[in-house]
C-alpha atoms as a PDB file:
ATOM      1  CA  UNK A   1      33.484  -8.395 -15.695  1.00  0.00           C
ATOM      2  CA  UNK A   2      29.661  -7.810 -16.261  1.00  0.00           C
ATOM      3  CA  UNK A   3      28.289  -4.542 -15.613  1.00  0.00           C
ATOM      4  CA  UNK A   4      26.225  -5.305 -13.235  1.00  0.00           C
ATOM      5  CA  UNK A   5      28.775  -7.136 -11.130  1.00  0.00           C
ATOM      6  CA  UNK A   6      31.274  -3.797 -11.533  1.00  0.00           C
ATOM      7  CA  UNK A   7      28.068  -1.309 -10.265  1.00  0.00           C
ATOM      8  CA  UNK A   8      26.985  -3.563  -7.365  1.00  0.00           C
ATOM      9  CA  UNK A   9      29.351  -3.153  -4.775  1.00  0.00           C
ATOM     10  CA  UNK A  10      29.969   0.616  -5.563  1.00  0.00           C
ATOM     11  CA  UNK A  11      26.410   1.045  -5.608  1.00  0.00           C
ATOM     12  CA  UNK A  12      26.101  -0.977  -1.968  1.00  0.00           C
ATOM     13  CA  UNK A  13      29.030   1.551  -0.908  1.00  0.00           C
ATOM     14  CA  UNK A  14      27.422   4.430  -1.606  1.00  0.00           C
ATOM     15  CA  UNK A  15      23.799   3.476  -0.148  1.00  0.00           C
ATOM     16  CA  UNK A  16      25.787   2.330   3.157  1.00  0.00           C
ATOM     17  CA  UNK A  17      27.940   5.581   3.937  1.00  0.00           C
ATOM     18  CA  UNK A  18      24.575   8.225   2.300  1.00  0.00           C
ATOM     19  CA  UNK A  19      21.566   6.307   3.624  1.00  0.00           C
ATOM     20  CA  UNK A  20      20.740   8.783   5.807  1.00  0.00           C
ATOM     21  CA  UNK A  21      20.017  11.801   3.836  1.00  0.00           C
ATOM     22  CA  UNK A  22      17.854  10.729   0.409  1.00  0.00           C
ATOM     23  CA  UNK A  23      18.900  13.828  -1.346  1.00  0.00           C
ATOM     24  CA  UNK A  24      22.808  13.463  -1.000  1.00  0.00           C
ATOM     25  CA  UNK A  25      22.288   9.656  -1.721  1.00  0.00           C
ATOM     26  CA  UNK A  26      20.796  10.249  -4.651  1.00  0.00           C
ATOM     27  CA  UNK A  27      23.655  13.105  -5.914  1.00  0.00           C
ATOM     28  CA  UNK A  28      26.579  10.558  -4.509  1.00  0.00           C
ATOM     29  CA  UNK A  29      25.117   7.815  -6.674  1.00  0.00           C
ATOM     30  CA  UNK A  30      24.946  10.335  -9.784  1.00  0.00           C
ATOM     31  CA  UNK A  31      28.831  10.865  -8.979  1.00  0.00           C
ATOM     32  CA  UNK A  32      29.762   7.443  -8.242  1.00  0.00           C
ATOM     33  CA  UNK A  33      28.318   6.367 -11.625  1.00  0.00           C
ATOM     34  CA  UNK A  34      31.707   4.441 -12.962  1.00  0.00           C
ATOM     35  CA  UNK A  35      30.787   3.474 -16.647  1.00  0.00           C
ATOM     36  CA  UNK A  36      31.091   5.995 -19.755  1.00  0.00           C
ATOM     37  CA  UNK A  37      27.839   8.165 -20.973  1.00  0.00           C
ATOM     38  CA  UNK A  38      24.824   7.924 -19.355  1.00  0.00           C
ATOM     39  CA  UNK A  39      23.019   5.960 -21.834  1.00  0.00           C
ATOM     40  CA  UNK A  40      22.506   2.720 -23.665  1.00  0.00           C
ATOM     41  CA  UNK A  41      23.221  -0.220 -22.081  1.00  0.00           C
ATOM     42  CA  UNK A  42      25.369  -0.340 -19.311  1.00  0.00           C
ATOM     43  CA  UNK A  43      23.582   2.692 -17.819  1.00  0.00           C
ATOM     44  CA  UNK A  44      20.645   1.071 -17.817  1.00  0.00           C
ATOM     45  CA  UNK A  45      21.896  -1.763 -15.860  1.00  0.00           C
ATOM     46  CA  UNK A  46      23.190   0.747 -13.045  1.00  0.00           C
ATOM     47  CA  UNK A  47      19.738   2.275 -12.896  1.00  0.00           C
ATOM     48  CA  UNK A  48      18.431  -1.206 -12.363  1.00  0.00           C
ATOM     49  CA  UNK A  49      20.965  -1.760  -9.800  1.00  0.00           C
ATOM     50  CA  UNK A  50      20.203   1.110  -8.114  1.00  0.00           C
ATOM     51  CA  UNK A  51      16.455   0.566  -8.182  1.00  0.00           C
ATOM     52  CA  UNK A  52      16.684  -2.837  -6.381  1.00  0.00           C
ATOM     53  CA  UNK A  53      19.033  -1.596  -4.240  1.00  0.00           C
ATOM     54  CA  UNK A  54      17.007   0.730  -2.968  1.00  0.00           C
ATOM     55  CA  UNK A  55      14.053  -1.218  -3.290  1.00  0.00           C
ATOM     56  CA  UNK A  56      11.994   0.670  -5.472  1.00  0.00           C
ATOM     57  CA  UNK A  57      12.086  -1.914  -8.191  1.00  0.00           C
ATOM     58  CA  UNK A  58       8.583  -2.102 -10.015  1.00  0.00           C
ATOM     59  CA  UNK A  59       7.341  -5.862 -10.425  1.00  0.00           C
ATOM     60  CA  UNK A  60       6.004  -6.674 -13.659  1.00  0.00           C
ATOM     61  CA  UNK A  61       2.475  -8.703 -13.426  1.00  0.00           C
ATOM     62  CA  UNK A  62       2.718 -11.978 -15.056  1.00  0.00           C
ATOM     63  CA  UNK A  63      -0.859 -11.900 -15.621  1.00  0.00           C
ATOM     64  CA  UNK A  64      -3.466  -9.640 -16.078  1.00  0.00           C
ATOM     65  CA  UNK A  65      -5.668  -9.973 -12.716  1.00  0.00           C
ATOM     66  CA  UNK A  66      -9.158  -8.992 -14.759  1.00  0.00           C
ATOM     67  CA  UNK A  67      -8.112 -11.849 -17.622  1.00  0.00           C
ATOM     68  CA  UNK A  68     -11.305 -14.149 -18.335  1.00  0.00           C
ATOM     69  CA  UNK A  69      -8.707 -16.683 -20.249  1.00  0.00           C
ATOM     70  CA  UNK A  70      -6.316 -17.223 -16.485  1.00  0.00           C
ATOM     71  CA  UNK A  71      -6.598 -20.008 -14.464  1.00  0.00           C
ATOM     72  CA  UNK A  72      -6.646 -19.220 -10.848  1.00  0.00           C
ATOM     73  CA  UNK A  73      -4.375 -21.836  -9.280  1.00  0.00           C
ATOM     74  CA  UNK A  74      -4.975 -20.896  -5.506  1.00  0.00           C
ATOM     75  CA  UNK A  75      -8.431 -20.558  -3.226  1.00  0.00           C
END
């Protein structure tokens, strides 16, 4: 099993039953955390997890919006 695919339904269970109070979600997902030490790979992919989860996922730019060398393709 991938990580990801382990931390996303434990991850879904947690943001279901601790929604309501951001401060006890946020400790319940620190204790629910099911992998080894809180590093290198696998941890990284439960922080992800938890980031789109929750939504606050950053979106990387594909282009730089002041770049003189980009084609606009819309009007």
């Amino acid at each position: 099993m991938k990580w990801r695919e382990h931390a996303k339904p434990i991850i879904e269970r947690v943001i279901k039953e601790f929604s309501h109070d951001p401060k006890l979600l946020k400790a319940k997902l620190r204790e629910a955390y099911p992998f080894y030490e809180r590093k290198y790979h696998p941890y990284k992919i439960w922080c992800d997890e938890v980031r789109r989860q929750l939504g606050t996922k950053k979106i990387k730019l594909q282009c730089k919006p002041d770049d003189p060398n980009q084609t606009v393709m819309f009007e």
